[in-house]
Protein backbone atom coordinates (compact mmCIF):
# COMPACT_ATOMS: atom_id res chain seq x y z
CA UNK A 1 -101.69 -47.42 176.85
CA UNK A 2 -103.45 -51.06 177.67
CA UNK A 3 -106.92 -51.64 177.45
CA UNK A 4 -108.45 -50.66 180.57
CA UNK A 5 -111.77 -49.86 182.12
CA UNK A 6 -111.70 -46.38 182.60
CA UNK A 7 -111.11 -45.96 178.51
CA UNK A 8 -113.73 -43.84 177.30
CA UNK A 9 -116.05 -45.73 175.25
CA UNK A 10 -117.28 -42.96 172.68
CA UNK A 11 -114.38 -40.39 171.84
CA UNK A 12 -115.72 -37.11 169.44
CA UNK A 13 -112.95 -35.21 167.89
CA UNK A 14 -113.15 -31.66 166.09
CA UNK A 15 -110.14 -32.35 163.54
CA UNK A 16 -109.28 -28.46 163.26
CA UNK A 17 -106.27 -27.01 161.81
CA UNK A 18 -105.63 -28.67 158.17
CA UNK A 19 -105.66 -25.10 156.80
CA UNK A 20 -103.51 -23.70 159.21
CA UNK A 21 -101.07 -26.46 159.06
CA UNK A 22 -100.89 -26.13 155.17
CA UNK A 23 -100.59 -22.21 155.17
CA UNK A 24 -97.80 -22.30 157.89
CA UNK A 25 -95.70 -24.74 154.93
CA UNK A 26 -96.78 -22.13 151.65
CA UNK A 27 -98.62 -24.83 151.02
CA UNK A 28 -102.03 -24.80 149.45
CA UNK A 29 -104.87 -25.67 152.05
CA UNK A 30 -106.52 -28.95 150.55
CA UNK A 31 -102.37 -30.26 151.10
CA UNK A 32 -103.69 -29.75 154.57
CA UNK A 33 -106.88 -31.67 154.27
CA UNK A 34 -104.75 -34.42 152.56
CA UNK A 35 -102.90 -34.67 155.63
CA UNK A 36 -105.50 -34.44 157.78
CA UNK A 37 -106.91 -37.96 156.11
CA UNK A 38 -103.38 -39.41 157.07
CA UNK A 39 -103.94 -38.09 160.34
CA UNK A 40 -107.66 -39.45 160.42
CA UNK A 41 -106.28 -42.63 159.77
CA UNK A 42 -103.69 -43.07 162.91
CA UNK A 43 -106.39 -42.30 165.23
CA UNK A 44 -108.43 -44.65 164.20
CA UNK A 45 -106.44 -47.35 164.33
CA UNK A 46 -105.26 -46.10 167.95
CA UNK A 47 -108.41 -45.90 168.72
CA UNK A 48 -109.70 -49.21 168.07
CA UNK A 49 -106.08 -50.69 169.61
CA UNK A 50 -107.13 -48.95 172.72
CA UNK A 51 -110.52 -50.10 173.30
CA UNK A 52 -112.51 -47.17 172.09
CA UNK A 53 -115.92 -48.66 170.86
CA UNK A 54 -117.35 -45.40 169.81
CA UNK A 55 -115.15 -42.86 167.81
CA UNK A 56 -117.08 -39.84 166.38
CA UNK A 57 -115.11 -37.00 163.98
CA UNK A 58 -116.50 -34.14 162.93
CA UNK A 59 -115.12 -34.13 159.14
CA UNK A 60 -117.95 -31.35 157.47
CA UNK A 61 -119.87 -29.03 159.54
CA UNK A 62 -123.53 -27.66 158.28
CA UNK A 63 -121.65 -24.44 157.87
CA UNK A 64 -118.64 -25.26 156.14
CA UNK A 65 -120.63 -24.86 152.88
CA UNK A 66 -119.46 -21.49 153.32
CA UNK A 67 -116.14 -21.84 152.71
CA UNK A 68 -114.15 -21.08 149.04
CA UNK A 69 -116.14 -23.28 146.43
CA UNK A 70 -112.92 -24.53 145.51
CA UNK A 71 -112.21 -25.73 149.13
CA UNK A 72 -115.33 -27.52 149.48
CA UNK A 73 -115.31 -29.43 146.13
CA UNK A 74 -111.85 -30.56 147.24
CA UNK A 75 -112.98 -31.78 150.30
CA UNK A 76 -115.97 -33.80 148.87
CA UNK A 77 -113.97 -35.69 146.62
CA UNK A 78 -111.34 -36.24 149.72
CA UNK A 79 -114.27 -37.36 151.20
CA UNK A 80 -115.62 -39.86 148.26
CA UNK A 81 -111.90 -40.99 147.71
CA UNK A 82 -111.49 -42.13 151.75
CA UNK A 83 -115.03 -44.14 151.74
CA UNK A 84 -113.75 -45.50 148.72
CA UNK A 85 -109.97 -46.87 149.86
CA UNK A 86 -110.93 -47.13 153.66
CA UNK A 87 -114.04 -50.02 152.88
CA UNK A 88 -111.56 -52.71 152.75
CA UNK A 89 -109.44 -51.79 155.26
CA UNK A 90 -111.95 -50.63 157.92
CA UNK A 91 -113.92 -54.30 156.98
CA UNK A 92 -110.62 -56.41 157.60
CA UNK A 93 -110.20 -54.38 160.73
CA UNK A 94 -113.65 -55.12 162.24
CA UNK A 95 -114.65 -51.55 162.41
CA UNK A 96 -117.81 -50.46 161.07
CA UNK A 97 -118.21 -46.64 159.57
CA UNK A 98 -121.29 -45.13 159.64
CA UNK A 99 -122.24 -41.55 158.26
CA UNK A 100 -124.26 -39.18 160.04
CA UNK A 101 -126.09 -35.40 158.90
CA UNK A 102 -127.99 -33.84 156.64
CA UNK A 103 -127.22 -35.87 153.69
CA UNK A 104 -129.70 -34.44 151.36
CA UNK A 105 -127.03 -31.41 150.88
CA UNK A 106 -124.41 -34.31 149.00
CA UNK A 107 -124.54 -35.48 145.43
CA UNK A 108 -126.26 -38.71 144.48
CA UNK A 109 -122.82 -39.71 143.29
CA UNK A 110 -121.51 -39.18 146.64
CA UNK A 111 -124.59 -40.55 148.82
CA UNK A 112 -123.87 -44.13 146.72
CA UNK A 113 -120.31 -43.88 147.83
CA UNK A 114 -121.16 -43.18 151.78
CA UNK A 115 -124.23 -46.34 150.74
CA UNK A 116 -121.58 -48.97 149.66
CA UNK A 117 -118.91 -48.27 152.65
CA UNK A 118 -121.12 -48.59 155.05
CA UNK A 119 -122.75 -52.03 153.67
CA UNK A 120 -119.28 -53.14 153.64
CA UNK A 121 -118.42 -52.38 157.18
CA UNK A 122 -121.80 -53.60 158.47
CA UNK A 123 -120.94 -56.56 160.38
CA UNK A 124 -117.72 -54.50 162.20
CA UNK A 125 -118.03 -55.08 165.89
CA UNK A 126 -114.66 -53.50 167.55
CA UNK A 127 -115.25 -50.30 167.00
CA UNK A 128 -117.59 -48.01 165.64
CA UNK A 129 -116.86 -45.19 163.10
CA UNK A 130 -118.72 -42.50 162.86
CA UNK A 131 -118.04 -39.19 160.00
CA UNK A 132 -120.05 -36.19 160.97
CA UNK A 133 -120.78 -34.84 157.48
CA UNK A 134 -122.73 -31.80 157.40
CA UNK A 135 -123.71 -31.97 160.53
CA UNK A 136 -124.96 -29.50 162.67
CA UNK A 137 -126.21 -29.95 166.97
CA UNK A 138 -128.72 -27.47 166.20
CA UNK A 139 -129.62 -29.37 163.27
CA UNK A 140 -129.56 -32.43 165.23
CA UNK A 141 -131.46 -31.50 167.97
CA UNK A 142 -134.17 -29.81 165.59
CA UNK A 143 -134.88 -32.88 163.36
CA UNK A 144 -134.99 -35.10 166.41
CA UNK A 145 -138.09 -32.93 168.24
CA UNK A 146 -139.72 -32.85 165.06
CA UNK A 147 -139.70 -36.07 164.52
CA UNK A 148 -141.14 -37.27 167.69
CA UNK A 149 -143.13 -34.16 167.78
CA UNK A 150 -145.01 -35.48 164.52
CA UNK A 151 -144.91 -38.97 166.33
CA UNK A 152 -146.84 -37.48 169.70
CA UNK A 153 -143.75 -38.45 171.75
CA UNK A 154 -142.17 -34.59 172.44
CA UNK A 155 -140.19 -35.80 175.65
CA UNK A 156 -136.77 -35.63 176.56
CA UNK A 157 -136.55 -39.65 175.75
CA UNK A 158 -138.12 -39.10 172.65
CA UNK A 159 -136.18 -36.75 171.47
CA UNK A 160 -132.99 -38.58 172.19
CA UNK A 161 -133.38 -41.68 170.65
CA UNK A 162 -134.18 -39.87 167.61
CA UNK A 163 -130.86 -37.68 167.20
CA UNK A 164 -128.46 -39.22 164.98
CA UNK A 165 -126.49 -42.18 165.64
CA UNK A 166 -128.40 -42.29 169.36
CA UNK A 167 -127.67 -46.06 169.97
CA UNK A 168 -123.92 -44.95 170.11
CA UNK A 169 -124.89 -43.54 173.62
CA UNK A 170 -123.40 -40.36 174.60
CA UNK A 171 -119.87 -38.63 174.44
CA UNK A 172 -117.33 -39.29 177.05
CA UNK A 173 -114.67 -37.49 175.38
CA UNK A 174 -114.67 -34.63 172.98
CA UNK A 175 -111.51 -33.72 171.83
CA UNK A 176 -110.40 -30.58 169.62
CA UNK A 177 -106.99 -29.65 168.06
CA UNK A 178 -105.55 -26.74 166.78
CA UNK A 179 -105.91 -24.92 169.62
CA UNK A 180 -109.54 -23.38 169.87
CA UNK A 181 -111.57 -23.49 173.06
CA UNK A 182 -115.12 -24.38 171.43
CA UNK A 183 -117.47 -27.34 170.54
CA UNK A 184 -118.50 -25.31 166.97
CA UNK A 185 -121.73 -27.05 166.86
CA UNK A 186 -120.95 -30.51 167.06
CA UNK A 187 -122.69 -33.31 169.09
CA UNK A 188 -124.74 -30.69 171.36
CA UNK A 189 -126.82 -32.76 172.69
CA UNK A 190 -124.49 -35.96 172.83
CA UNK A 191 -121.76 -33.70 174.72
CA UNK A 192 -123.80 -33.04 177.62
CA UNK A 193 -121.80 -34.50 179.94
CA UNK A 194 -118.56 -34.97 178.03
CA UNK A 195 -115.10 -33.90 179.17
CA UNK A 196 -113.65 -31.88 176.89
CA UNK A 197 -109.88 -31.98 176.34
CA UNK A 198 -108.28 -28.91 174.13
CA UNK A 199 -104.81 -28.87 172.72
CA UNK A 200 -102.73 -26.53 170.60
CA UNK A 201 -101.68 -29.58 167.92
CA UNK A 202 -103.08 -28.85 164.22
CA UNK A 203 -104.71 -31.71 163.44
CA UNK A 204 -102.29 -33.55 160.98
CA UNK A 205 -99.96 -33.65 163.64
CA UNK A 206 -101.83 -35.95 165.85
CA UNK A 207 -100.86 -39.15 166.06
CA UNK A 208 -101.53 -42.05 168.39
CA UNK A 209 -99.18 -40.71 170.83
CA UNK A 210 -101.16 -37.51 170.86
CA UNK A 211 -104.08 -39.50 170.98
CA UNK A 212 -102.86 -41.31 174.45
CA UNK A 213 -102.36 -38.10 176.02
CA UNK A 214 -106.05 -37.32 175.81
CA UNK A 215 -106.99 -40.84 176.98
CA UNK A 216 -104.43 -40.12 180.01
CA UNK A 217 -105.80 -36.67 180.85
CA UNK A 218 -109.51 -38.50 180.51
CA UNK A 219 -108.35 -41.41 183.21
CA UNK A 220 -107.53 -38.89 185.57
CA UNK A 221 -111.02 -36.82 185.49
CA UNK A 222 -113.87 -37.34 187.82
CA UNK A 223 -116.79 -37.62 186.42
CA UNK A 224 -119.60 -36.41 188.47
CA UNK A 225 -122.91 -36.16 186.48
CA UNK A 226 -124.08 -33.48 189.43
CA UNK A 227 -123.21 -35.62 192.19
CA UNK A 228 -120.67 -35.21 194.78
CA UNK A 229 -117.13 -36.60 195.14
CA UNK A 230 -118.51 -38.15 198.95
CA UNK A 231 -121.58 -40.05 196.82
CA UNK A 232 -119.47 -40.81 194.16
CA UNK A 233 -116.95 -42.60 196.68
CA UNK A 234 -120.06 -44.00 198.36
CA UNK A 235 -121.39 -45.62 195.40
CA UNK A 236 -118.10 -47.06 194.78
């Protein structure tokens, strides 16, 4: 798919189905995680090939602390281990990562880790990365009023610019695999107006082919924001 003007310029994905994938093989489910890093990694590069600027993944939800112990310490060091190896890379490629959440919840260890990748990746300007790691809307959205509650500025602009990663602008695309019809808490606020595009694929079988179906099945959505087809036609 060629650059083009209709590309949606912030893409969120809910990267669901490592576990299933791995239990479907007998295979322990951090093998799935592991792929699902491989899989992380095709999409971004498709999506800075395509002309995505924005490209949001949901890698560690607020309530995913909930999950085995086992499971979670696996996927923090996943976690560490990918900031680590993907600096360099992500640098070279001009795309700069950024980490959003409640980081208070990660080690001090860990919190240097997600420090140092994203000084190295500061000066990326094709494409913006951004890990959702425990991250919560709710959470969002809560931090955000109090903030600008405690600042005397409780309006829906005030709130807003204070969410996380708010300069990104808001989502065009969400996308989930694995086959679930729901946004699980992610980007609430951001997703407002978002078109959301579902499909049965675990996540580390998407690809960049997978990945240019959604952009396809985005092109051909009309995108109202409460107006009509007639106005939008009218406003050309």
């Amino acid at each position: 798919m060629s650059k083009d003007i209709s590309i949606p310029k912030h893409v969120a994905v809910i990267m669901d189905g490592n576990g299933r994938w791995a239990q479907s093989r007998c295979l322990p489910r951090v093998e799935g995680h592991r792929k699902g890093v491989e899989a992380l990694e095709r999409v971004v590069e498709a999506a800075a090939q395509r002309g995505v600027k924005t490209l949001t993944v949901f890698a560690f939800s607020s309530e995913n602390w909930r999950r085995p112990a086992a499971e979670v310490t696996a996927l923090m060091k996943l976690f560490a281990l990918g900031l680590e190896r993907w600096r360099k890379p992500l640098s070279e490629a001009g795309v700069r990562l950024r980490v959003i959440g409640d980081r208070t919840g990660f080690s001090s260890a860990l919190n240097e880790t997600i420090d140092a990748a994203e000084a190295a990746t500061a000066a990326g300007s094709k494409m913006t990365l951004v890990i959702a790691a425990n991250y919560g809307g709710r959470w969002d959205m809560l931090q955000a009023a109090q903030a600008a509650a405690a600042e005397g500025e409780l309006t829906m602009e005030g709130v807003e610019k204070r969410l996380c990663a708010a300069e990104l602008g808001e989502v065009d695309l969400l996308v989930r695999t694995g086959g679930e019809r729901r946004i699980s808490n992610f980007l609430l606020w951001q997703a407002a107006y978002a078109e959301f595009y579902f499909t049965d694929t675990l996540w580390p079988d998407f690809d960049g082919e997978a990945f240019d179906d959604a952009l396809a099945w985005y092109v051909g959505r009309e995108r109202r924001f409460g107006m009509t087809s007639e106005q939008l036609r009218k406003a050309g």
